[in-house]
N, C-alpha and C. Protein backbone atom coordinates (compact mmCIF):
# COMPACT_ATOMS: atom_id res chain seq x y z
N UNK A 1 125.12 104.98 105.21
CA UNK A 1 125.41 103.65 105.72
C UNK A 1 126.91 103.36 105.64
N UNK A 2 127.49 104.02 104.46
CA UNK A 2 128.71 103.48 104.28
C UNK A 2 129.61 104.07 105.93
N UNK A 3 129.45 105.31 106.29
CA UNK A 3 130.27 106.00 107.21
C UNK A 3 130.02 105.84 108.47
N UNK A 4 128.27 105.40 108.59
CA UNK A 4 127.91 105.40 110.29
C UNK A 4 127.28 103.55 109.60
N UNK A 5 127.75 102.41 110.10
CA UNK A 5 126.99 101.37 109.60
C UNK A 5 126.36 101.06 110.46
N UNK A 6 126.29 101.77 112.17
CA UNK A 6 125.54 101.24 113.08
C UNK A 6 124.20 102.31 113.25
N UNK A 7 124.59 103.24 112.63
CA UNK A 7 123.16 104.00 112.63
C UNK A 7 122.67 105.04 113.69
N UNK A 8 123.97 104.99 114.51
CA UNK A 8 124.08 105.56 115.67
C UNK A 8 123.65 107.11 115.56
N UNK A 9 124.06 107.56 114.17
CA UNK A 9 123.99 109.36 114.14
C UNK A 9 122.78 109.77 113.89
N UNK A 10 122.03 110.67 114.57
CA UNK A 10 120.75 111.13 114.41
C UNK A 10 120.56 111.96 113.55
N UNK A 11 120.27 111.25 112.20
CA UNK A 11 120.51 112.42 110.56
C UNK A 11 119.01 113.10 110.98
N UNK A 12 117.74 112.74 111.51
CA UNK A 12 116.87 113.43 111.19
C UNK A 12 116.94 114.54 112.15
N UNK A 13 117.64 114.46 113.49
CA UNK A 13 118.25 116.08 114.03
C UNK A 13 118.91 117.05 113.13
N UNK A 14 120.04 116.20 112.59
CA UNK A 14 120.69 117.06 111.41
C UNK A 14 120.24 117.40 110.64
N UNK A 15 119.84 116.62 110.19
CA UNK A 15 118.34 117.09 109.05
C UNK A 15 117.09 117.09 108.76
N UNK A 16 116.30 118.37 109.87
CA UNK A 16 114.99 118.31 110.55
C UNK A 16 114.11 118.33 108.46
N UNK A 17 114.33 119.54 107.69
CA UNK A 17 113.75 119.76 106.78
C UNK A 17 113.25 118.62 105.56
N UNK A 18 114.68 117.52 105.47
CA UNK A 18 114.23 116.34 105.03
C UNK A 18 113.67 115.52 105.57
N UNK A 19 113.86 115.10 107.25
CA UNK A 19 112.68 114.40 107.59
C UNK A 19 111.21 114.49 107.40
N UNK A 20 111.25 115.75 107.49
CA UNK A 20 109.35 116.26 107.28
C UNK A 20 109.35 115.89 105.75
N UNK A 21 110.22 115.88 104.81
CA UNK A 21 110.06 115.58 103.26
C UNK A 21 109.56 114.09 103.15
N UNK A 22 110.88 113.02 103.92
CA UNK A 22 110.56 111.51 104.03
C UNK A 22 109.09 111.52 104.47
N UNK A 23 108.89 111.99 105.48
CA UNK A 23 107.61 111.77 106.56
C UNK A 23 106.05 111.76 105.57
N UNK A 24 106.76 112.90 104.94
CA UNK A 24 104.99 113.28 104.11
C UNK A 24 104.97 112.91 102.93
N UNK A 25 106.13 111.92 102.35
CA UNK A 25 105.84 111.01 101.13
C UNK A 25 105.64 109.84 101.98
N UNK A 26 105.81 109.34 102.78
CA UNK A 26 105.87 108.39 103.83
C UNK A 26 103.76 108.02 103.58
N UNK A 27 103.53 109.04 103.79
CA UNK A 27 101.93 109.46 103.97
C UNK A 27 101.19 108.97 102.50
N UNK A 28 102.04 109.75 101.83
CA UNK A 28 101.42 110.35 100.31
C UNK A 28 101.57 108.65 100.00
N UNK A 29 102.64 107.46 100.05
CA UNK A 29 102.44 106.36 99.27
C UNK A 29 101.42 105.38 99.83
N UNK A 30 101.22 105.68 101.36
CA UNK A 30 100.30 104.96 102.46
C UNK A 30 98.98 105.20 101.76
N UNK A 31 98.80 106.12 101.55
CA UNK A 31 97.43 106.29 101.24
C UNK A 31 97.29 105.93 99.35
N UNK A 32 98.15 106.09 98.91
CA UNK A 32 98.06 105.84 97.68
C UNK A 32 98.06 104.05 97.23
N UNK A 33 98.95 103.42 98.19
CA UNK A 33 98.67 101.98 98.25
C UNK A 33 97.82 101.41 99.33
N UNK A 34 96.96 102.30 99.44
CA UNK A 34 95.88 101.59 100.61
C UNK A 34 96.38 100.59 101.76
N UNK A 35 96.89 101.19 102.72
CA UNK A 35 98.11 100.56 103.27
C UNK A 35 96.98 101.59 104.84
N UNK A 36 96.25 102.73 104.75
CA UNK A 36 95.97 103.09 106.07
C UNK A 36 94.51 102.55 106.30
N UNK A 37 94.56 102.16 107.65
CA UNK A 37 95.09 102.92 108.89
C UNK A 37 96.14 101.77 109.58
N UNK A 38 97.06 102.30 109.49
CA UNK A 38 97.83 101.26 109.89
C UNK A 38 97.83 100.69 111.34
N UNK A 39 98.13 99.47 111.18
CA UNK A 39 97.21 98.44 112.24
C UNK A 39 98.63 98.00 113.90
N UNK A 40 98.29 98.17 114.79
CA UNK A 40 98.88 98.22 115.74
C UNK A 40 98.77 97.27 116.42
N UNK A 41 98.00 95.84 116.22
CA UNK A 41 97.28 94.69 116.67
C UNK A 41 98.00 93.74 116.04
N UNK A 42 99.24 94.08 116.14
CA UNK A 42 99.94 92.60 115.01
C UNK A 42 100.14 91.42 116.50
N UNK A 43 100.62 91.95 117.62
CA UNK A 43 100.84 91.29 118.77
C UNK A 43 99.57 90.66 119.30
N UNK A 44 98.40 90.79 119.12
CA UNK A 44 97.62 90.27 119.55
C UNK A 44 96.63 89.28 118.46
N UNK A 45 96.92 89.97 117.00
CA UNK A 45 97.06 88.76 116.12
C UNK A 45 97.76 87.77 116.11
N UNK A 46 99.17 87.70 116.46
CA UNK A 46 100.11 86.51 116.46
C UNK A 46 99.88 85.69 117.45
N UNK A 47 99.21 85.84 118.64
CA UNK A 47 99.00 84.77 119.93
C UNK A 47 97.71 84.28 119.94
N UNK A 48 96.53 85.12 119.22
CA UNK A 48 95.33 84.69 118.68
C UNK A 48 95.37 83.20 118.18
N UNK A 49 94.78 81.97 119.14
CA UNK A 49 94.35 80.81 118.17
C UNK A 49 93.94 80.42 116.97
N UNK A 50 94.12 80.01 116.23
CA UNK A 50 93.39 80.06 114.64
C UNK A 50 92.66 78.72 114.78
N UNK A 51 91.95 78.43 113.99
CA UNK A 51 91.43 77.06 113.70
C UNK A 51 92.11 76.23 112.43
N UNK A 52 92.33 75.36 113.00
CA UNK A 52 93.14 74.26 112.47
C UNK A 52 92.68 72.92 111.82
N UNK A 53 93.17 72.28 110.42
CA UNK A 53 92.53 71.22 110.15
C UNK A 53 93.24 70.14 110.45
N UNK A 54 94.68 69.97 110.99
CA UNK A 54 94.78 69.12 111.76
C UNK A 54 94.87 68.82 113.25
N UNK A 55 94.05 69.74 113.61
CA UNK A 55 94.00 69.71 115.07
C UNK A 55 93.47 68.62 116.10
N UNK A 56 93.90 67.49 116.77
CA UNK A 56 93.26 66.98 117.02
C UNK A 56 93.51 65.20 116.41
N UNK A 57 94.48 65.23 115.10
CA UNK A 57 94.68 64.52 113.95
C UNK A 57 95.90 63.68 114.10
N UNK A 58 96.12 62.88 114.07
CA UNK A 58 97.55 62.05 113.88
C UNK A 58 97.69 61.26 112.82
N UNK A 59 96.73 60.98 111.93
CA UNK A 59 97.08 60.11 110.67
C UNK A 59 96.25 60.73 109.43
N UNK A 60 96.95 60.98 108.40
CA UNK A 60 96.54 61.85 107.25
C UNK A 60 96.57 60.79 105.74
N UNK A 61 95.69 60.97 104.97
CA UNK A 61 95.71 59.98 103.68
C UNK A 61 95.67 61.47 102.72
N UNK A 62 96.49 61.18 102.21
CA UNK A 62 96.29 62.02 100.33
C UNK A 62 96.26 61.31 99.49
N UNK A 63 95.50 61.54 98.16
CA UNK A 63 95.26 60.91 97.08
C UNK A 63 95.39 61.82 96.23
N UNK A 64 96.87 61.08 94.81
CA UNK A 64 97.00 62.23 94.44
C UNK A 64 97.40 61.10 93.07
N UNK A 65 96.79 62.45 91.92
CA UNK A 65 96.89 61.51 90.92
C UNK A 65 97.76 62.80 90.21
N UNK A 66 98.67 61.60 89.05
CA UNK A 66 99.83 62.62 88.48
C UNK A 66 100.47 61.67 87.17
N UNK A 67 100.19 61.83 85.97
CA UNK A 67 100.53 60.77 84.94
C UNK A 67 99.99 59.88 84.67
N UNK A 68 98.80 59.62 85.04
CA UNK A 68 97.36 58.47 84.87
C UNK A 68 97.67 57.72 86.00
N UNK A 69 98.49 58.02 86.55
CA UNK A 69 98.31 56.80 88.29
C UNK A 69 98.09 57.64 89.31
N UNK A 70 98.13 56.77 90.46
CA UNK A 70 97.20 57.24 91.69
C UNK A 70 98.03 56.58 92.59
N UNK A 71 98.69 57.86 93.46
CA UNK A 71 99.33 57.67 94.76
C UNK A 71 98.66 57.45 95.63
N UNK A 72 98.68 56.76 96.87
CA UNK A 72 98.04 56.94 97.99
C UNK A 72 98.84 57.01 99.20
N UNK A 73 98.89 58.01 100.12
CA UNK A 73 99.88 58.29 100.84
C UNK A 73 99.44 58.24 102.51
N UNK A 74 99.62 57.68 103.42
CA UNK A 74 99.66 57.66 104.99
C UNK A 74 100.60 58.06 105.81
N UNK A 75 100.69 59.01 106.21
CA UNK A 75 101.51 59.46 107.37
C UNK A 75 100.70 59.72 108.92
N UNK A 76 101.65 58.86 109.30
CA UNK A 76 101.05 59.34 111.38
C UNK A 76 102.42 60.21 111.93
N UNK A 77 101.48 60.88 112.75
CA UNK A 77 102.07 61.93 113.44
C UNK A 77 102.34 61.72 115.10
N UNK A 78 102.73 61.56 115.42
CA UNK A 78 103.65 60.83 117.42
C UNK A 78 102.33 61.62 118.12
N UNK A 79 101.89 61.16 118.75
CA UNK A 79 101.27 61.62 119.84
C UNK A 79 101.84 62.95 120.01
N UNK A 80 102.91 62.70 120.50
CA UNK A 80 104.06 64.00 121.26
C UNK A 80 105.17 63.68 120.91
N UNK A 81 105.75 65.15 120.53
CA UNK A 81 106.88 65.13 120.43
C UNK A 81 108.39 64.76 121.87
N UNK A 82 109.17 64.28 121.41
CA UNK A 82 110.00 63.90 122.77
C UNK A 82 111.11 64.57 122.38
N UNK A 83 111.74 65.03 123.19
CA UNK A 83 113.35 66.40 123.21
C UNK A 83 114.24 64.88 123.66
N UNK A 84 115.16 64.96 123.43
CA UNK A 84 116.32 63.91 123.78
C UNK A 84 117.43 64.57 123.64
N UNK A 85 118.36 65.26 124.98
CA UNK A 85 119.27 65.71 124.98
C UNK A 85 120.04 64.81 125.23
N UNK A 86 121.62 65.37 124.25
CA UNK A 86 122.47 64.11 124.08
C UNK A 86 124.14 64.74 124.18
């Protein structure tokens, strides 16, 4: 890192024998931290809908007790949000 900091040089051409070294401890800790089969569905997890508990919601109450008293808290949430360029 110190000499190439952009990463540009292809060490594992230069150095085919240690790559296969990295590669197959690469393996050896995957399987040892139960880490396989490694999952290729992260993109179609992230756009996946989830279910939501405020979905649908604009005004929320908590009740929260802390030192022998009792907060009670209301927040509303805007319909919609509004952009106001300025």
């Amino acid at each position: 890192m110190r000499n190439d900091w952009t990463q540009a040089e292809d060490l594992a051409a230069k150095n085919p024998a240690k790559l296969k070294e990295l590669q197959a401890l690469f393996w050896k800790e995957a399987k040892k931290y139960q880490v396989l089969p490694l999952d290729t569905s992260v993109v179609g997890r992230l756009i996946t809908p989830r279910p939501s508990l405020t979905a649908g919601r604009n005004v929320f109450t908590c009740d929260a007790t802390d030192h022998g008293y009792t907060q009670r808290r209301r927040a509303e949430r805007p319909q919609r949000l509004v952009h106001v360029q300025g």
